[in-house]
Protein backbone atom coordinates (compact mmCIF):
# COMPACT_ATOMS: atom_id res chain seq x y z
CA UNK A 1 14.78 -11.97 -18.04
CA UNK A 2 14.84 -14.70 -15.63
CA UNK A 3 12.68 -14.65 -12.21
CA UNK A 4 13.98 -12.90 -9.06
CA UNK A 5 13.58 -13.96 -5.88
CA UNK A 6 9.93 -15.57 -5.26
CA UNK A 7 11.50 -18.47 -4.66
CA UNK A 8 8.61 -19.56 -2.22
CA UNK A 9 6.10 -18.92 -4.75
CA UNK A 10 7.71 -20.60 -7.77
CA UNK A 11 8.42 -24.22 -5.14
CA UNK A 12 4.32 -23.98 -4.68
CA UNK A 13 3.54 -23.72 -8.19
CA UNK A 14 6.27 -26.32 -9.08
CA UNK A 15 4.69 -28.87 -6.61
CA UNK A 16 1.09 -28.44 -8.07
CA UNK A 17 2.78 -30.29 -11.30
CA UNK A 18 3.09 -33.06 -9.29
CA UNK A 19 0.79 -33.10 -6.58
CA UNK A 20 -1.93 -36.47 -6.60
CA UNK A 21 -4.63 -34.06 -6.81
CA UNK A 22 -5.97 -31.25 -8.87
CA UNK A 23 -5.36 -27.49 -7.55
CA UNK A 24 -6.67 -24.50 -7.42
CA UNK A 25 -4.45 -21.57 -6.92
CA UNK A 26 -5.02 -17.56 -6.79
CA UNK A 27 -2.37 -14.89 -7.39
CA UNK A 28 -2.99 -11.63 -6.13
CA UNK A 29 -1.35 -8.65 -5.32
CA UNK A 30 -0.92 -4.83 -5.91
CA UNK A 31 -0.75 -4.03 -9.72
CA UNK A 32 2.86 -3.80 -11.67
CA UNK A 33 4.23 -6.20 -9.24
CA UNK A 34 4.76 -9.45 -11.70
CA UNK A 35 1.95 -11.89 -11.05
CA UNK A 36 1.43 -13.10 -14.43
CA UNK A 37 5.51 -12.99 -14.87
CA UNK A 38 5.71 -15.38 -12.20
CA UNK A 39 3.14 -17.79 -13.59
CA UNK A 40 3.81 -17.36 -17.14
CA UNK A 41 7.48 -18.27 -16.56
CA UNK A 42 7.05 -21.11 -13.58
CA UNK A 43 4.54 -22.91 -16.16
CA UNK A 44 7.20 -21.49 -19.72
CA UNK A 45 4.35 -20.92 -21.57
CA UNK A 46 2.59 -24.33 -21.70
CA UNK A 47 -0.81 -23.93 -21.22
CA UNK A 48 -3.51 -26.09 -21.72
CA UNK A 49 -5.82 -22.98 -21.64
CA UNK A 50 -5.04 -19.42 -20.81
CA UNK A 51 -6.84 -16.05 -21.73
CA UNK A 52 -6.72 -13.23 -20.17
CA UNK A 53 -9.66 -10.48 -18.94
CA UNK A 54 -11.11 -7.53 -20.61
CA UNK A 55 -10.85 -4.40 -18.47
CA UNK A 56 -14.41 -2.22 -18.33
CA UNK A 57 -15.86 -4.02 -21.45
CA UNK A 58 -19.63 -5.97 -22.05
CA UNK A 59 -20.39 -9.37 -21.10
CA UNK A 60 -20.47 -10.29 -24.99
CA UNK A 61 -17.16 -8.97 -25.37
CA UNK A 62 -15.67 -10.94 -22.83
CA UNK A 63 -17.39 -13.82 -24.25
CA UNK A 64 -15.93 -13.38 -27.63
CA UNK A 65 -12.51 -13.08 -26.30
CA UNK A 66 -12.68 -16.11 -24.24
CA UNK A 67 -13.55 -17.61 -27.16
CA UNK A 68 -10.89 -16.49 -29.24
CA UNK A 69 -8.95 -18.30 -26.91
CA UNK A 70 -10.28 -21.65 -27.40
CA UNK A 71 -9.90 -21.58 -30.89
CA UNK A 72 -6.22 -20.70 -30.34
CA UNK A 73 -5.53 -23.50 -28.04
CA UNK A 74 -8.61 -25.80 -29.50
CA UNK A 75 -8.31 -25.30 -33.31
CA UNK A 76 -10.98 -28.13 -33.39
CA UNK A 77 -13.80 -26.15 -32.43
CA UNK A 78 -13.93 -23.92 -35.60
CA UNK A 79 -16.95 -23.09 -36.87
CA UNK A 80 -18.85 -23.34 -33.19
CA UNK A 81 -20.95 -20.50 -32.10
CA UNK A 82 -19.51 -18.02 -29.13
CA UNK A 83 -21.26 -19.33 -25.84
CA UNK A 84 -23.76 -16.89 -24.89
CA UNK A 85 -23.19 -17.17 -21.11
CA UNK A 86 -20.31 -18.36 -18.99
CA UNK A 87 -21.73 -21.81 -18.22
CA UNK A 88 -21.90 -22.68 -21.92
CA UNK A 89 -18.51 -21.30 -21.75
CA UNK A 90 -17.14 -23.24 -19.45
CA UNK A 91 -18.95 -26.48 -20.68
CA UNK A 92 -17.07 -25.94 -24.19
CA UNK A 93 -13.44 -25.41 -22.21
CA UNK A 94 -14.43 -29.02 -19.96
CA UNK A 95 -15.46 -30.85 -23.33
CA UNK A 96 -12.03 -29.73 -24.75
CA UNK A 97 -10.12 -30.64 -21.72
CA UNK A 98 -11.09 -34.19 -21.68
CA UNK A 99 -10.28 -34.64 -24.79
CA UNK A 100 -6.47 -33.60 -23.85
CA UNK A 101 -4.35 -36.86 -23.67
CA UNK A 102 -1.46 -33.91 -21.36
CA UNK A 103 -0.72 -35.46 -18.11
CA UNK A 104 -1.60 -32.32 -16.23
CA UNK A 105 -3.71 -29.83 -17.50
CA UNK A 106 -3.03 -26.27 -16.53
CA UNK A 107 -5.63 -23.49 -17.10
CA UNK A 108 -4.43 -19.81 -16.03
CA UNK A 109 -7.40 -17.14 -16.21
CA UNK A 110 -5.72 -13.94 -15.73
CA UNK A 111 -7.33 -10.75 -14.79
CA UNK A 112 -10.04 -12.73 -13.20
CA UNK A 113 -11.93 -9.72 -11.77
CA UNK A 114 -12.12 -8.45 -15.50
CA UNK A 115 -14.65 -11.54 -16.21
CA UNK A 116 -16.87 -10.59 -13.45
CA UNK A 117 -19.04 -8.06 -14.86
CA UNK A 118 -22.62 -7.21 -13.81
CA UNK A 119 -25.20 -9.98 -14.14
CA UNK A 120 -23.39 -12.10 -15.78
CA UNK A 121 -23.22 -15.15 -13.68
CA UNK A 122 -19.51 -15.46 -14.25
CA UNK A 123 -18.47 -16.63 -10.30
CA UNK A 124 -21.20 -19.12 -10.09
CA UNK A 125 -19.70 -20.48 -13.63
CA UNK A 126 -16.71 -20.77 -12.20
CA UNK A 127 -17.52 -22.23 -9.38
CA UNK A 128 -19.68 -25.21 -11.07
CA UNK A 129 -16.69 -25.59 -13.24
CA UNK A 130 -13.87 -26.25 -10.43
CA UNK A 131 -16.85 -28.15 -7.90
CA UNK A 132 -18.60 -30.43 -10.37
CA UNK A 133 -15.79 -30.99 -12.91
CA UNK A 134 -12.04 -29.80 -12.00
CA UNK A 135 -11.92 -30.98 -8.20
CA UNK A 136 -13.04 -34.23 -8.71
CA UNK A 137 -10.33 -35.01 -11.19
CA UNK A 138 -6.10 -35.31 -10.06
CA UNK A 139 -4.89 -33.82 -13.72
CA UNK A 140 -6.01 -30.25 -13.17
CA UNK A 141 -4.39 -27.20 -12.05
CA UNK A 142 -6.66 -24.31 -12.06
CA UNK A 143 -4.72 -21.18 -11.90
CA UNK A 144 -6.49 -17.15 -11.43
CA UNK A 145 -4.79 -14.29 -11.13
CA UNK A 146 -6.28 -10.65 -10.24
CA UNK A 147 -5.02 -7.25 -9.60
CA UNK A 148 -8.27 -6.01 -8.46
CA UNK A 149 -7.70 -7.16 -4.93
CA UNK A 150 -10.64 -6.19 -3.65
CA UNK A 151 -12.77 -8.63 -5.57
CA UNK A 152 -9.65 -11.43 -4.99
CA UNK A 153 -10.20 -10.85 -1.32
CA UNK A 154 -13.76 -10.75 -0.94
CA UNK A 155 -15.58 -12.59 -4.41
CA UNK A 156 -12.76 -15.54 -4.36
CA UNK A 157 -10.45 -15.90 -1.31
CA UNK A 158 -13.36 -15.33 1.90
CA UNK A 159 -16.40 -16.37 -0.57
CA UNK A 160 -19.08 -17.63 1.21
CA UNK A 161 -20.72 -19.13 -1.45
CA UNK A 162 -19.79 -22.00 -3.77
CA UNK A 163 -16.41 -21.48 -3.73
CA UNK A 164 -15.64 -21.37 -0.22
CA UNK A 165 -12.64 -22.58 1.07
CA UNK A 166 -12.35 -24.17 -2.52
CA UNK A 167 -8.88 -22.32 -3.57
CA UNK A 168 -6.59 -24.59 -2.11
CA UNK A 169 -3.87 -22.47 -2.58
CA UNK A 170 -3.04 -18.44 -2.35
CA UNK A 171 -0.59 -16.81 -3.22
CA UNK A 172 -0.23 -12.68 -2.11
CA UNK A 173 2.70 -11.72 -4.64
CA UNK A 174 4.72 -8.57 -2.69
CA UNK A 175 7.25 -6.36 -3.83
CA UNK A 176 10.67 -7.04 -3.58
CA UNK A 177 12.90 -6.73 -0.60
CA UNK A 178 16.10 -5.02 -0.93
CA UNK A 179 18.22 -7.96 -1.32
CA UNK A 180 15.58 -8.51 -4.60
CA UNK A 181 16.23 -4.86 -5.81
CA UNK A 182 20.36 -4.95 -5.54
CA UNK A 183 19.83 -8.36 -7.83
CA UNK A 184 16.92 -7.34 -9.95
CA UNK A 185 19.42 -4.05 -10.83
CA UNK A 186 22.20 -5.78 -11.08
CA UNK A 187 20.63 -8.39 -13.83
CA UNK A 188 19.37 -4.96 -15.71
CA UNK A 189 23.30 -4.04 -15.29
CA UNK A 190 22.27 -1.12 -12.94
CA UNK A 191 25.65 -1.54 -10.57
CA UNK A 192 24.29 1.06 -7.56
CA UNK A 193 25.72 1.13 -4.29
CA UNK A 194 23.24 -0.16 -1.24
CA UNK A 195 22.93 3.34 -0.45
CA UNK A 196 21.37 4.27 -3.87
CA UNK A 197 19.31 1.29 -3.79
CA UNK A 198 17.53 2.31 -0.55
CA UNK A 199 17.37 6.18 -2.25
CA UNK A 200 14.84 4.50 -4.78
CA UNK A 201 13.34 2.03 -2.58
CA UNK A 202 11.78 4.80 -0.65
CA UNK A 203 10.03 6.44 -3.77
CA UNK A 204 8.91 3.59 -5.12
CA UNK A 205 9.42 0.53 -3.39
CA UNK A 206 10.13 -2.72 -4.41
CA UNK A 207 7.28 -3.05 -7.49
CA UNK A 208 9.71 -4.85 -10.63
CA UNK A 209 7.50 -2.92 -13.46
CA UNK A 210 8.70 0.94 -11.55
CA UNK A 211 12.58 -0.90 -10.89
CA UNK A 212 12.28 -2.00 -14.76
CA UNK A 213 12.47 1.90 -15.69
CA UNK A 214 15.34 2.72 -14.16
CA UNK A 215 18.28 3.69 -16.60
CA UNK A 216 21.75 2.97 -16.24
CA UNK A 217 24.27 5.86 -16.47
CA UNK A 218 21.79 7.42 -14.19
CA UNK A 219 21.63 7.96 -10.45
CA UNK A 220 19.60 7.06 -8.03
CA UNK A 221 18.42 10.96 -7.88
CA UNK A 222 18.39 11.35 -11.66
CA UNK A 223 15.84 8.20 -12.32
CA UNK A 224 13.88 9.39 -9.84
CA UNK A 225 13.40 12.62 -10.88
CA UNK A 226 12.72 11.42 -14.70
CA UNK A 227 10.33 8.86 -13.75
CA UNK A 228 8.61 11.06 -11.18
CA UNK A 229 8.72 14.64 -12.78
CA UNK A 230 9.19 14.89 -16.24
CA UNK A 231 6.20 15.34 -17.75
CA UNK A 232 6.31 12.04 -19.38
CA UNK A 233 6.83 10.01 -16.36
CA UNK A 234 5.66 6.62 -15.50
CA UNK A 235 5.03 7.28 -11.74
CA UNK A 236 4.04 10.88 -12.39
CA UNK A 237 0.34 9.78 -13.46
CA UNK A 238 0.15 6.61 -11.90
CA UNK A 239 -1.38 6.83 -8.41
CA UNK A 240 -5.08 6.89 -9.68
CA UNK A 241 -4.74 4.59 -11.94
CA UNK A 242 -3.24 2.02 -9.40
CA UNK A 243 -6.14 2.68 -6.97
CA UNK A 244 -9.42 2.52 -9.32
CA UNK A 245 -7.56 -0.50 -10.87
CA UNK A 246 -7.23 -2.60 -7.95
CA UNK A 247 -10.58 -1.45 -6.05
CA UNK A 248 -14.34 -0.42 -7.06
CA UNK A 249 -15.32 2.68 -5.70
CA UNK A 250 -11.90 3.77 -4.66
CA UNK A 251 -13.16 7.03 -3.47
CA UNK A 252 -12.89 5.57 0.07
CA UNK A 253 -9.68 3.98 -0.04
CA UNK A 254 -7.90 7.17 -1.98
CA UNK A 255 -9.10 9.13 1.70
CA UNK A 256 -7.52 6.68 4.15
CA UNK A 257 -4.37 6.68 1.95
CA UNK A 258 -4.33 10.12 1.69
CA UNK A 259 -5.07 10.55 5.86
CA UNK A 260 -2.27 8.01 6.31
CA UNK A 261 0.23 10.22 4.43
CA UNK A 262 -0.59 13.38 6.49
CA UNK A 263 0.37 11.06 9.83
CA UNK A 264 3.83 9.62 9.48
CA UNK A 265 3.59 8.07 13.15
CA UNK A 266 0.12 6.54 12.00
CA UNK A 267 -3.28 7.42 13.37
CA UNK A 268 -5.46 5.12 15.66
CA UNK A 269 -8.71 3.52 13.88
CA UNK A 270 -10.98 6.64 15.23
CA UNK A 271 -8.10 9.26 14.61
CA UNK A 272 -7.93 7.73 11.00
CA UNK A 273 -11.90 8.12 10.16
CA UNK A 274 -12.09 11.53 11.97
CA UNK A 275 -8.81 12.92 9.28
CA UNK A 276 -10.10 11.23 6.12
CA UNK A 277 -13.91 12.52 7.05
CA UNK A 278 -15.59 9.01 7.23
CA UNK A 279 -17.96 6.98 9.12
CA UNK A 280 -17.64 4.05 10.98
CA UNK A 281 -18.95 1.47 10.14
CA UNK A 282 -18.60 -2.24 8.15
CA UNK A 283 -17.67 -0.50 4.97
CA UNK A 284 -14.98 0.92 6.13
CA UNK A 285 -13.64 -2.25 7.93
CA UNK A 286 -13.70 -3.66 4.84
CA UNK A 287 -12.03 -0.89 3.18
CA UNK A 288 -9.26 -1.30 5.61
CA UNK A 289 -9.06 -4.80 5.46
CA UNK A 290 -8.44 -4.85 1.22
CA UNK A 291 -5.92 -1.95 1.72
CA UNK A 292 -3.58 -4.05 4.25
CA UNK A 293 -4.36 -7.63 2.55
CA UNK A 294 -3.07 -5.63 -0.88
CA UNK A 295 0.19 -4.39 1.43
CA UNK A 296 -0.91 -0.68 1.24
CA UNK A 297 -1.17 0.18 4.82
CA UNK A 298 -0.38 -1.85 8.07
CA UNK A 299 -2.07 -2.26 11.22
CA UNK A 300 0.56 -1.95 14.18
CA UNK A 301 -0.10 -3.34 17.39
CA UNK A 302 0.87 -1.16 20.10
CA UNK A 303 3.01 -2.72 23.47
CA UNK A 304 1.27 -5.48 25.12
CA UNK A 305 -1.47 -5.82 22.31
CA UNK A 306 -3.52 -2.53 23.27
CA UNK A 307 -6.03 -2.74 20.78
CA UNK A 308 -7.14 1.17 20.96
CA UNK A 309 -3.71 2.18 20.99
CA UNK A 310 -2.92 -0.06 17.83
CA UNK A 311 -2.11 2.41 14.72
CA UNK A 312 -2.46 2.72 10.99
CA UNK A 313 0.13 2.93 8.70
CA UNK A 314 0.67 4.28 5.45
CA UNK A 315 3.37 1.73 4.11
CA UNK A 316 3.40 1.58 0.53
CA UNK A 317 6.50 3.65 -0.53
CA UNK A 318 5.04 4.85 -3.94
CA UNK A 319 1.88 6.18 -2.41
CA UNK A 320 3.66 8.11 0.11
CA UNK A 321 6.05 9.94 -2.32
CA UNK A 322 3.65 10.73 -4.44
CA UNK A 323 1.30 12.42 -1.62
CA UNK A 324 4.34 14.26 -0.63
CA UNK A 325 6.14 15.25 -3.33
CA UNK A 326 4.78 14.46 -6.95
CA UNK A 327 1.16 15.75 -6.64
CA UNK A 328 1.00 18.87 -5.75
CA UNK A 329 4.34 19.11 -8.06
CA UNK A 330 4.83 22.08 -10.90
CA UNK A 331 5.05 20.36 -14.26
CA UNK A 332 6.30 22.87 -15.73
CA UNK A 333 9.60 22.16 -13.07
CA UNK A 334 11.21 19.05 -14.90
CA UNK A 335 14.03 18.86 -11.99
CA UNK A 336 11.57 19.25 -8.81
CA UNK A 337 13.86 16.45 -6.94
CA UNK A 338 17.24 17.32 -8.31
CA UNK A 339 16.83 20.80 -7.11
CA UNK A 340 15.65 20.23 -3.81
CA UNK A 341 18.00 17.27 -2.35
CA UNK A 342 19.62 17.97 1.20
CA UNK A 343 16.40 20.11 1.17
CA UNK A 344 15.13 20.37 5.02
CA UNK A 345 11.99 19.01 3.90
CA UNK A 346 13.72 15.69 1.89
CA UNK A 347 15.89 15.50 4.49
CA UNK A 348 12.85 14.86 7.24
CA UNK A 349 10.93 12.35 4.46
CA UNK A 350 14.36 10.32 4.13
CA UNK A 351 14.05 10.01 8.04
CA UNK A 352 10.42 8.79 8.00
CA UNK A 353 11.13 6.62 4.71
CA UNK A 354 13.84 4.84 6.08
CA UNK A 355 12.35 4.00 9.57
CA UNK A 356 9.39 2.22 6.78
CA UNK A 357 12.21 0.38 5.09
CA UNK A 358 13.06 -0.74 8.73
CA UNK A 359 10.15 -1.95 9.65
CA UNK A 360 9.06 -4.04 6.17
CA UNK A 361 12.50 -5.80 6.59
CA UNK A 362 11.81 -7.32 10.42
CA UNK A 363 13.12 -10.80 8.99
CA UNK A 364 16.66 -9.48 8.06
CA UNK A 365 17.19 -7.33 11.54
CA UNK A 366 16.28 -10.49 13.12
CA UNK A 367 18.68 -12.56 11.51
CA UNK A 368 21.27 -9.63 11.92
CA UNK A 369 20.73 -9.70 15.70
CA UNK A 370 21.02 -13.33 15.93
CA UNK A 371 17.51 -14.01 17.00
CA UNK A 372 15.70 -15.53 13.91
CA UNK A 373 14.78 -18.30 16.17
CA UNK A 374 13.21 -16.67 18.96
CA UNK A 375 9.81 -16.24 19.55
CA UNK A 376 9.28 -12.21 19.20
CA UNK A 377 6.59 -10.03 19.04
CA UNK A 378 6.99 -6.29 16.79
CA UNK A 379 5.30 -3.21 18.16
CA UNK A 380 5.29 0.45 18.47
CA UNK A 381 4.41 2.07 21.74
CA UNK A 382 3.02 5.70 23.10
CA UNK A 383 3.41 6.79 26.02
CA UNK A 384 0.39 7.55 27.92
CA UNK A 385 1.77 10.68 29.57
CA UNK A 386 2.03 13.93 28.72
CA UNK A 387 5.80 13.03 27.45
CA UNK A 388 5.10 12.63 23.78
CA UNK A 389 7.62 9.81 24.09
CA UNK A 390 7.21 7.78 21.44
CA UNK A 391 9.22 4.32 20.09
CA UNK A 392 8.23 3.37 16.61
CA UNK A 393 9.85 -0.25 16.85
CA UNK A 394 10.41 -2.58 19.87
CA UNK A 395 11.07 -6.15 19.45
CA UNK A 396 9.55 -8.01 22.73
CA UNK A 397 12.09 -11.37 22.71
CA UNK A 398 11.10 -14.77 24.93
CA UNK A 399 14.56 -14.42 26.22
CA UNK A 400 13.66 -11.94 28.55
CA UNK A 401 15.18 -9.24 25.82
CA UNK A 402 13.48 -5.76 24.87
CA UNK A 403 15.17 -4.26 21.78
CA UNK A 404 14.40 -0.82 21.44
CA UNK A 405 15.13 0.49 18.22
CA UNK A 406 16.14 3.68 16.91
CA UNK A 407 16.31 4.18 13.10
CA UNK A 408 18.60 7.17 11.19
CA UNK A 409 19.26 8.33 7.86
CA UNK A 410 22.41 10.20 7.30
CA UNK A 411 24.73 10.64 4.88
CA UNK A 412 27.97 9.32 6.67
CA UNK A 413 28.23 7.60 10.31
CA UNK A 414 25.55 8.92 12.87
CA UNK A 415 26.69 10.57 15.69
CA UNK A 416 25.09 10.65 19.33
CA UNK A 417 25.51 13.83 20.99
CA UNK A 418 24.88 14.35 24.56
CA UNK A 419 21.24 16.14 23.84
CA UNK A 420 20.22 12.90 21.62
CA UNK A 421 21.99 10.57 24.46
CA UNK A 422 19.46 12.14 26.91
CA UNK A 423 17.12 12.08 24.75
CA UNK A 424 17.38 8.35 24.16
CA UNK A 425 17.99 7.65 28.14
CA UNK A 426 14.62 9.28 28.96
CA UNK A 427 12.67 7.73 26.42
CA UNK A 428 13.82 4.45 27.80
CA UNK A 429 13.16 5.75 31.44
CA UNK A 430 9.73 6.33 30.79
CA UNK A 431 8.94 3.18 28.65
CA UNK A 432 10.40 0.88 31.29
CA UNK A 433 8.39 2.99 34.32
CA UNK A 434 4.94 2.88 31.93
CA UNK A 435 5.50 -0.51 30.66
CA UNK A 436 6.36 -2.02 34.28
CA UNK A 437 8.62 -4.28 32.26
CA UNK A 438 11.29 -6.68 33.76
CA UNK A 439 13.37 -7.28 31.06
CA UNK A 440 16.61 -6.26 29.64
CA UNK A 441 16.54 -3.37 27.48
CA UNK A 442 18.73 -3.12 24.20
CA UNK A 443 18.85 0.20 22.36
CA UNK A 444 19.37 -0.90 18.71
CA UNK A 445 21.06 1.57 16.01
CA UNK A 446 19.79 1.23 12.88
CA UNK A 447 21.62 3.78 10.53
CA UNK A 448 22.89 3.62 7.03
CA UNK A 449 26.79 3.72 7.61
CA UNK A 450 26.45 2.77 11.24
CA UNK A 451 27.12 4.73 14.65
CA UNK A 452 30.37 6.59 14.88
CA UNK A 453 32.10 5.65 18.64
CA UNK A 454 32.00 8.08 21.39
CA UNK A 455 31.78 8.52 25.08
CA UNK A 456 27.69 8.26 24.39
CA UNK A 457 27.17 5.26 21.98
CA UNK A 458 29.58 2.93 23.93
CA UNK A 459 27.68 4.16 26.96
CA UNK A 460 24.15 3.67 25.90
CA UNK A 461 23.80 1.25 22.55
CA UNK A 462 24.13 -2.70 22.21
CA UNK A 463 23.83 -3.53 18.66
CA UNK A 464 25.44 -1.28 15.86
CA UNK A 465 23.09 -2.28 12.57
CA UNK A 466 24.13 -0.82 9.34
CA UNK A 467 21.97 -0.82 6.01
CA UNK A 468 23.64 -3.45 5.00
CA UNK A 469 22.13 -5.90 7.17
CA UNK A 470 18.86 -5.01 5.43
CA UNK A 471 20.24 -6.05 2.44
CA UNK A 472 20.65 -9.82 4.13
């Protein structure tokens, strides 16, 4: 199957092939969302070197299997001993890559965290290998890849030992947008309609391995409830194993997910370690900081950069349907989703879902409102009355332009009735009296088939966006 999207990422790796000097590169990202795809397909397969890491196995294991390697790609060395440490290792890989006569020499270690286990010395291997040998050459590209992002962020891309600033290039693989789902689908000759699309987007996001199990002749309500119900399926099982894969000790992390989920507005810093029962303190800084490098939750900035008032976010989609729905799920009840759609209780999470899909697609509503090259700033704000008024997205222009933006699901056009009209005129009154702002205010519609026209919408709203602008 040929890449989607990344087009970014696949222009990097294409210009380390011929770039004057050697290059380091690390992949990261959340697990299942096509790392060593991307690599394995920018590069076709020719590798001067690649082997990949042993999950939860002994240092001599790892050993063995990195040598297995070698004598794949270096039939030569037959009959040589298995190092016994990772320098020795790495010495036997440098003594075969010299020998080479390949104009660049590209090594991919995949599942880098894998290597790492305790004691073994593996990092500072690595490190003597890329500072003493691969650095100083202009034929090397050096390529690691990791799911555990934990030990990406903090062991490789912020060490503060030998390999400090020494990656001189990182990529953080994402999930795909919806523009990357519709064609992703539409390669696997999945021909759903944008509304459909956005119907699986918010149960499992954009993450290509959970999109790859999606069955034609199925819709979007069908796949989800077989890959999310049935006993058997993918997603039904895979929430633990996507957390203790990508962090040690992810007892911690598991909490402020689970915290998150409970909040669909978000929850300040000190409302977030009072829910999920923890202390404050470095380790949980850190926590937070691996759980929104890996895209799991997002820090939002509230209005004018009030750092107390800034909130956490739950935002992968995955997580949050499985909290809600799948866990506490009968398994024993096959059709859990088919038999409760238009439920009051779906009907509230489509809301919430769809205001998420709003907010990880910022670049597309710009370019939809014409303003992709203004300067703009993306916040939520509270208000700090007793008015509960609360506006989950405003986009703070440099020409003098507020856009205040309301996001709806709904099944046909969205109507504004005179209670929501009020509604939506006092929540405007009392952001421009708290905020003191000058500038023009725009309430933006975001809805899925756009706003029906009335006495209210004409009266009240300057830009109509539809789903499909999402799509852009």
């Amino acid at each position: 199957m040929e890449i989607i999207g990344r087009a970014v990422e696949i222009d990097l790796l294409n210009k380390q092939k011929n770039s004057t000097s050697s290059s380091f590169v690390a992949v990261y990202g959340r697990r299942r969302v096509g790392k060593t795809f991307l690599v394995r397909n920018v590069f076709n397969n020719q590798f001067s070197f690649y082997v990949t890491g042993m999950f939860k196995v002994s240092l001599s294991q790892q050993l063995v299997n990195f040598h297995a390697a070698l004598l794949k790609y270096f039939p030569s060395i037959e009959g040589v001993e298995p190092a016994k440490d990772w320098f020795t290792a790495f010495r036997q890989l440098t003594t075969q890559l010299e020998q080479s006569s390949l104009d660049k020499k590209v090594v991919f270690l995949d599942e880098l965290p894998w290597f790492d286990t305790p004691h073994s010395g593996f990092v500072s291997a690595l490190e003597h290998f890329w500072n003493s040998w691969a650095s100083a050459r202009a034929d090397v590209i050096l390529v690691v890849c990791g799911s555990a992002a934990g030990w990406m962020i903090n062991k490789l891309i912020n060490n503060k030992g030998g390999l400090h600033n020494r990656v001189t290039h990182r990529i953080r693989l994402e999930p795909f947008v919806l523009n990357e789902c519709e064609a992703f689908l539409n390669a696997k000759s999945v021909p759903f309609d944008r509304y459909q699309i956005i119907q699986l987007y918010m149960a499992m996001g954009g993450v290509p391995f959970y999109l790859e199990q999606i069955e034609p002749g199925q819709s979007a309500a069908q796949n989800i409830n077989r890959i999310c119900f049935q006993k058997d399926g993918m997603l039904r099982s895979e929430f633990d194993n996507l957390y203790r894969s990508l962090f040690d000790n992810a007892e911690k992390h598991i909490a402020i997910v689970e915290a998150l989920s409970k909040k669909a507005k978000g929850l300040t810093r000190s409302e977030l370690m009072k829910e999920a029962k923890l202390p404050s303190g470095g380790s949980v800084t850190r926590v937070l900081g691996e759980l929104e490098e890996s895209g799991f939750i997002r820090k939002y900035l509230a209005y004018g950069n009030k750092e107390r008032n800034s909130l956490y976010q739950l935002t992968d989609f995955y997580s949050l349907f499985y909290l809600k729905f799948i866990k506490n799920s009968s398994k024993s009840d096959e059709n859990n989703w088919i038999g409760g759609l238009d439920s009051p209780v779906q009907r509230a999470w489509s809301g919430y879902a769809f205001e998420q899909i709003c907010l990880a697609h910022i670049k597309q509503l710009k370019l939809a409102l014409g303003i992709s090259g203004i300067q703009t700033v993306t916040s939520s704000w509270i208000s700090s009355g007793s008015s509960g008024v609360q506006i989950d997205l405003l986009i703070d222009r440099r020409d003098h332009v507020i856009n205040v933006c309301e996001m709806k699901f709904s099944l046909n056009e969205f109507t504004i009735d005179k209670k929501y009209a009020d509604e939506l005129r006092n929540k405007i009154g009392v952001f421009k009296e708290e905020s003191q702002t000058r500038k023009s205010i725009f309430l933006t519609m975001i809805t899925t088939f756009g706003v029906s026209k009335n006495q209210y919408s004409l009266s009240l709203m300057q830009n109509d966006l539809s789903m499909d602008v999402l799509f852009q």
